[in-house]
PDB file of N, CA and C in Angstrom:
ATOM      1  N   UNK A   1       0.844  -1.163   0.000  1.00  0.00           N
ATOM      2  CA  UNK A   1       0.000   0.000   0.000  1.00  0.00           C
ATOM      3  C   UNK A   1       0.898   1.237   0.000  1.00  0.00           C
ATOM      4  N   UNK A   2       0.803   2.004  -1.012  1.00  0.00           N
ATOM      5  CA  UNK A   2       1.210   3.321  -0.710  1.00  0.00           C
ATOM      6  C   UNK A   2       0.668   4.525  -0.436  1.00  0.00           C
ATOM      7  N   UNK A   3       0.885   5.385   0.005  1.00  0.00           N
ATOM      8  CA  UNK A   3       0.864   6.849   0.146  1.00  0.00           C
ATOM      9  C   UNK A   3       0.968   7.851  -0.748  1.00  0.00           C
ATOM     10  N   UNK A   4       0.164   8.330  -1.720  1.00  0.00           N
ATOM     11  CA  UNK A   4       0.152   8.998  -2.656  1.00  0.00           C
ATOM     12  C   UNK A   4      -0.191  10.671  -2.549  1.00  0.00           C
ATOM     13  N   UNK A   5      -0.128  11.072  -0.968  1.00  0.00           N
ATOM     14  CA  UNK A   5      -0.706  12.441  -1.149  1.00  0.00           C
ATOM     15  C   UNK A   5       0.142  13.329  -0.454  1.00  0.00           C
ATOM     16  N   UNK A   6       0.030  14.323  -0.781  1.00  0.00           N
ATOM     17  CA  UNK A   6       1.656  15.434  -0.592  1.00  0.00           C
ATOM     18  C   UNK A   6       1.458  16.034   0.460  1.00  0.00           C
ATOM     19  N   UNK A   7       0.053  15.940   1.372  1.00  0.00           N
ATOM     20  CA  UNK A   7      -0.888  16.722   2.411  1.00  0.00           C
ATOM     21  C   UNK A   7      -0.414  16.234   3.299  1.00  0.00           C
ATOM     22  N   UNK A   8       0.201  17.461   4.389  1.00  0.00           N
ATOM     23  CA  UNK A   8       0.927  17.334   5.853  1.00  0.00           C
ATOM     24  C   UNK A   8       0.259  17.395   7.064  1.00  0.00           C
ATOM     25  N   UNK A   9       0.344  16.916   8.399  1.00  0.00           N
ATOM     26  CA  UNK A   9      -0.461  17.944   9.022  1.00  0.00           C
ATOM     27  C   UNK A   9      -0.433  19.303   9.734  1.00  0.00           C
ATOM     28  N   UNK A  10      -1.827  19.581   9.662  1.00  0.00           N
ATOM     29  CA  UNK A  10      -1.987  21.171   9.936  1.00  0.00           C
ATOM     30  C   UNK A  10      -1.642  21.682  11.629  1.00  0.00           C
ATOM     31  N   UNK A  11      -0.914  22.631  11.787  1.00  0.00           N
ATOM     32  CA  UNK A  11      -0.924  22.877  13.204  1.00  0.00           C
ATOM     33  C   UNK A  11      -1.844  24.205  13.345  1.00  0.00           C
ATOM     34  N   UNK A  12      -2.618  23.670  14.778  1.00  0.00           N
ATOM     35  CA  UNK A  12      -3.250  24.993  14.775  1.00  0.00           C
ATOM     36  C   UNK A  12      -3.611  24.887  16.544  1.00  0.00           C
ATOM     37  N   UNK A  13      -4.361  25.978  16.294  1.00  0.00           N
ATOM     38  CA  UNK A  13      -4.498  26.387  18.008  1.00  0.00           C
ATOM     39  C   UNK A  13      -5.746  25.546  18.894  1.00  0.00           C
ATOM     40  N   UNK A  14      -5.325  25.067  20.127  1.00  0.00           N
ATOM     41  CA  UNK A  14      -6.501  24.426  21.136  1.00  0.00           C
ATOM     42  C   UNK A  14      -6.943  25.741  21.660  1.00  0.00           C
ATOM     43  N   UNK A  15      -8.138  25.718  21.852  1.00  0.00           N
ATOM     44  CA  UNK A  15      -8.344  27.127  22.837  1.00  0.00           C
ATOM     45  C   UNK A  15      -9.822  26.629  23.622  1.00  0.00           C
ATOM     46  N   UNK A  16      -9.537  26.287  24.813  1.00  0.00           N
ATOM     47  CA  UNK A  16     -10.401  25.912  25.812  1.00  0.00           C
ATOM     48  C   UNK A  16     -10.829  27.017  26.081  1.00  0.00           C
ATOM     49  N   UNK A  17     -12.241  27.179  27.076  1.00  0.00           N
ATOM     50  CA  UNK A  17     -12.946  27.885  28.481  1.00  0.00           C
ATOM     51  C   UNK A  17     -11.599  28.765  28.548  1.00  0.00           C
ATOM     52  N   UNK A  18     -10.974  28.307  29.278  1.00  0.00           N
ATOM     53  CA  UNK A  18     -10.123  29.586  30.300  1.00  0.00           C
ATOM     54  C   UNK A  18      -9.058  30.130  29.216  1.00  0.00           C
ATOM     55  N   UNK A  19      -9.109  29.579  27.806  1.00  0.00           N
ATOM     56  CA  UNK A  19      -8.592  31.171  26.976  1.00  0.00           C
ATOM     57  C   UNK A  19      -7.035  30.461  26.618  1.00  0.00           C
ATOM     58  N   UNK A  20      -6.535  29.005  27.472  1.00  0.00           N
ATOM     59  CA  UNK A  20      -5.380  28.981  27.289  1.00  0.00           C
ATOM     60  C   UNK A  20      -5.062  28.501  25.992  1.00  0.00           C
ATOM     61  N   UNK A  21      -3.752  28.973  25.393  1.00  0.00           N
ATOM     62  CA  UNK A  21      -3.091  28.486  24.015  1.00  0.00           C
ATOM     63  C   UNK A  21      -2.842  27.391  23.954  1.00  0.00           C
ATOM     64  N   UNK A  22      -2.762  26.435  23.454  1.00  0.00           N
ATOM     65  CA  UNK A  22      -1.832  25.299  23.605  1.00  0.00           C
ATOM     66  C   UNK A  22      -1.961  24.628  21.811  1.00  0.00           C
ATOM     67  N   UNK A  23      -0.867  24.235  21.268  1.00  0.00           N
ATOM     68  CA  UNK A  23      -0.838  23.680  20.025  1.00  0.00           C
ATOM     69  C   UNK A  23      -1.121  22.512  19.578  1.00  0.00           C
ATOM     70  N   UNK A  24      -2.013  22.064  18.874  1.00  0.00           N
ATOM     71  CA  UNK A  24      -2.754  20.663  18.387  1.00  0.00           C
ATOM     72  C   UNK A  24      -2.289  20.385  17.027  1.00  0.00           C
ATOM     73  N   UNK A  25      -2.259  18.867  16.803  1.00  0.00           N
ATOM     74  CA  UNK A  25      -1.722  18.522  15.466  1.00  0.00           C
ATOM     75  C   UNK A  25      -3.177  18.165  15.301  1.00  0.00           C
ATOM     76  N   UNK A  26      -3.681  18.732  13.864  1.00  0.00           N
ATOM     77  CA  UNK A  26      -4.761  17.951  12.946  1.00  0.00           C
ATOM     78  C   UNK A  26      -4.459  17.324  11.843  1.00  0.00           C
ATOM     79  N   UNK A  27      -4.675  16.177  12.272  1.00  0.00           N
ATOM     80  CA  UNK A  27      -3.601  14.974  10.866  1.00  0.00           C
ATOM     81  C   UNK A  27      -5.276  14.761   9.715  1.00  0.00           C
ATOM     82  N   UNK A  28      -4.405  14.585   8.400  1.00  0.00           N
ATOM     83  CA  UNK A  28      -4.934  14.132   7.905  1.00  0.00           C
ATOM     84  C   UNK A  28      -6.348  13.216   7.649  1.00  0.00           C
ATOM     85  N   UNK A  29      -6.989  13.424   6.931  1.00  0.00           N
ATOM     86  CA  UNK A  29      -8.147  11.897   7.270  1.00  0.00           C
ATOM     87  C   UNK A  29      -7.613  11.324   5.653  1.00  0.00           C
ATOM     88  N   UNK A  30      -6.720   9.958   5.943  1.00  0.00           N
ATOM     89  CA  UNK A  30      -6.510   9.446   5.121  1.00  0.00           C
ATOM     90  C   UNK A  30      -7.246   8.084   4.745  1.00  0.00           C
ATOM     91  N   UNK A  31      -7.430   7.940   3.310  1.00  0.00           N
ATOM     92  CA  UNK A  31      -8.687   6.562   3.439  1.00  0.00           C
ATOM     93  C   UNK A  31      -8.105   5.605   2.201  1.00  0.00           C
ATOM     94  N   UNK A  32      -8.150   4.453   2.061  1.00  0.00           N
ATOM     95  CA  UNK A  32      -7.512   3.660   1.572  1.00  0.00           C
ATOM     96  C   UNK A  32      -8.493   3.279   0.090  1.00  0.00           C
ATOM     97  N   UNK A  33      -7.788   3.706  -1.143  1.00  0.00           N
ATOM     98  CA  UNK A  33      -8.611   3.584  -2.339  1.00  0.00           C
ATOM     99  C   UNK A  33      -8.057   2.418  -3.281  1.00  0.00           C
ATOM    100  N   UNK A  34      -8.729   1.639  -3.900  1.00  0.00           N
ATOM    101  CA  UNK A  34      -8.072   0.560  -4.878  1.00  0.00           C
ATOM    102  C   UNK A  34      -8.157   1.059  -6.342  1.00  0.00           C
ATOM    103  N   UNK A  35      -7.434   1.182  -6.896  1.00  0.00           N
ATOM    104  CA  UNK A  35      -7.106   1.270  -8.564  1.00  0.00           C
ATOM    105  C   UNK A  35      -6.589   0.375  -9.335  1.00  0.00           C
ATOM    106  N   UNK A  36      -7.459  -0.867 -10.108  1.00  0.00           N
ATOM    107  CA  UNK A  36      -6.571  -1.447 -10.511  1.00  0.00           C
ATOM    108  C   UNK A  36      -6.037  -2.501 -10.441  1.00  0.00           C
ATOM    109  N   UNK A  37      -6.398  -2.859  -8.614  1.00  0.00           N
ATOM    110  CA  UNK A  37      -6.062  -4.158  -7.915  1.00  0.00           C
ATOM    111  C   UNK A  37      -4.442  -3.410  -7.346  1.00  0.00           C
ATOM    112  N   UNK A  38      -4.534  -2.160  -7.245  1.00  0.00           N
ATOM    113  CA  UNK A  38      -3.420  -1.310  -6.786  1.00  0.00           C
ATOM    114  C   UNK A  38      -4.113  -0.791  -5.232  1.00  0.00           C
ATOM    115  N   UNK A  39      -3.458  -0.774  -4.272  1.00  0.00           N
ATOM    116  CA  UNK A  39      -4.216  -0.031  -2.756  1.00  0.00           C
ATOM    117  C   UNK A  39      -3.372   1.062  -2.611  1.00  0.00           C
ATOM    118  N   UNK A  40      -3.866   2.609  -2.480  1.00  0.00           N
ATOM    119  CA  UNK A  40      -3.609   3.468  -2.175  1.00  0.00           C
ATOM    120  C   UNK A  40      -4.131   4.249  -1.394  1.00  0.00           C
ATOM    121  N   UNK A  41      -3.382   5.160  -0.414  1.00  0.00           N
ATOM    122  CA  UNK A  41      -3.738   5.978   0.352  1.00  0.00           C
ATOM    123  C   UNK A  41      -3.995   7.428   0.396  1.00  0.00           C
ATOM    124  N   UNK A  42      -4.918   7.805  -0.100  1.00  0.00           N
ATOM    125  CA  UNK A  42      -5.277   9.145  -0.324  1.00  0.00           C
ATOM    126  C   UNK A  42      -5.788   9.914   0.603  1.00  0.00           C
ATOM    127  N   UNK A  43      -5.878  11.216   0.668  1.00  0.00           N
ATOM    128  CA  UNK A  43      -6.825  12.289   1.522  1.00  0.00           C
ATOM    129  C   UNK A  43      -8.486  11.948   1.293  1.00  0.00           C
ATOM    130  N   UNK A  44      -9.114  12.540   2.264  1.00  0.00           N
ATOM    131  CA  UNK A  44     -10.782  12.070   1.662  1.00  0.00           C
ATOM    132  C   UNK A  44     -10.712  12.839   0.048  1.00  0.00           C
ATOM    133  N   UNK A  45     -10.535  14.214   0.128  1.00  0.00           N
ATOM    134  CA  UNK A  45     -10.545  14.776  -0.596  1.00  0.00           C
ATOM    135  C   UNK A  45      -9.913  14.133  -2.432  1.00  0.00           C
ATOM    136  N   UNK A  46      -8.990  13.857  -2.312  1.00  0.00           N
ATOM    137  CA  UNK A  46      -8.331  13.190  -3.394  1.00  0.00           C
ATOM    138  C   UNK A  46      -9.122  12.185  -3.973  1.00  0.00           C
ATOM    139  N   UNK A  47      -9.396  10.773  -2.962  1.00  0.00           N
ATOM    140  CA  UNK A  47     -10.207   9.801  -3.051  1.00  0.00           C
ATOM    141  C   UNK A  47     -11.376   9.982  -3.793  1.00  0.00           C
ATOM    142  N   UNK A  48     -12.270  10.904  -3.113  1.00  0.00           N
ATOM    143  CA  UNK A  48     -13.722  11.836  -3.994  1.00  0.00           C
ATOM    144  C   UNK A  48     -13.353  12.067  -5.063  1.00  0.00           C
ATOM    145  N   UNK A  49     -12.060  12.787  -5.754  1.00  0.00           N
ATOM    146  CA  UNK A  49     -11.802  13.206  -6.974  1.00  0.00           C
ATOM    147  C   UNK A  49     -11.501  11.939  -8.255  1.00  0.00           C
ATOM    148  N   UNK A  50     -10.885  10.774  -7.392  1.00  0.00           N
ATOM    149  CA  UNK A  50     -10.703   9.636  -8.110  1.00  0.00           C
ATOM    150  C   UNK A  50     -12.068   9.166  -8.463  1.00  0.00           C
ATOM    151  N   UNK A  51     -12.806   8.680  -7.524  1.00  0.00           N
ATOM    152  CA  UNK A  51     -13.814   8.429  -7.527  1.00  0.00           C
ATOM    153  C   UNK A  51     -15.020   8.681  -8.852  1.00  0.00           C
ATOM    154  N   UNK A  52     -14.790   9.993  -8.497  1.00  0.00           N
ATOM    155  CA  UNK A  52     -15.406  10.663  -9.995  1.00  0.00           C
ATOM    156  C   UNK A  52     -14.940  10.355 -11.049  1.00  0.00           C
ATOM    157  N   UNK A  53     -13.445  10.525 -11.047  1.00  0.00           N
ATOM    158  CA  UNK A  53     -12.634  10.176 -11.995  1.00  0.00           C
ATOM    159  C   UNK A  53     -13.010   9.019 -12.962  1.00  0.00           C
ATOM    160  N   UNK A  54     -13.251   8.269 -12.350  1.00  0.00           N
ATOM    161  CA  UNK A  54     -13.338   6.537 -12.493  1.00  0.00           C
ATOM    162  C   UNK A  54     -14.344   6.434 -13.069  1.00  0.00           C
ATOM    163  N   UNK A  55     -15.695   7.043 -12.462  1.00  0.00           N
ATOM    164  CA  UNK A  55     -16.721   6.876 -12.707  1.00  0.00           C
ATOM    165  C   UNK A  55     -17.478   7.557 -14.287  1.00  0.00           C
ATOM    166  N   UNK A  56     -16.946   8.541 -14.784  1.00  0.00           N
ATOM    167  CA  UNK A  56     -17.161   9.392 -15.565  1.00  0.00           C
ATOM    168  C   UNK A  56     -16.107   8.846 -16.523  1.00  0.00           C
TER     169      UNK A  56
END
């Protein structure tokens, strides 16, 4: 299975009730697509685009 998508994850801010900063990783939602009898790992986003792709 590979990994086909160039998408990192995003850092961004926690911000609870009492206001404090603290830094959160938001990873990817990566989902596993077949092409082919090929397994790949795409973003949702990408996947949807194959999808269509394929279909059309």
């Amino acid at each position: 299975m590979k990994k086909i998508t160039n998408k990192k994850t995003n850092k961004a801010n926690n911000r609870p009730n009492c206001l404090k900063v603290t830094k959160k990783a938001q990873k990817v939602n990566l989902q596993t697509v077949t092409i082919n009898g090929f397994k790949f790992r795409t973003s949702a986003r990408e996947a949807r685009a194959i999808k269509k792709a394929m279909s059309a």
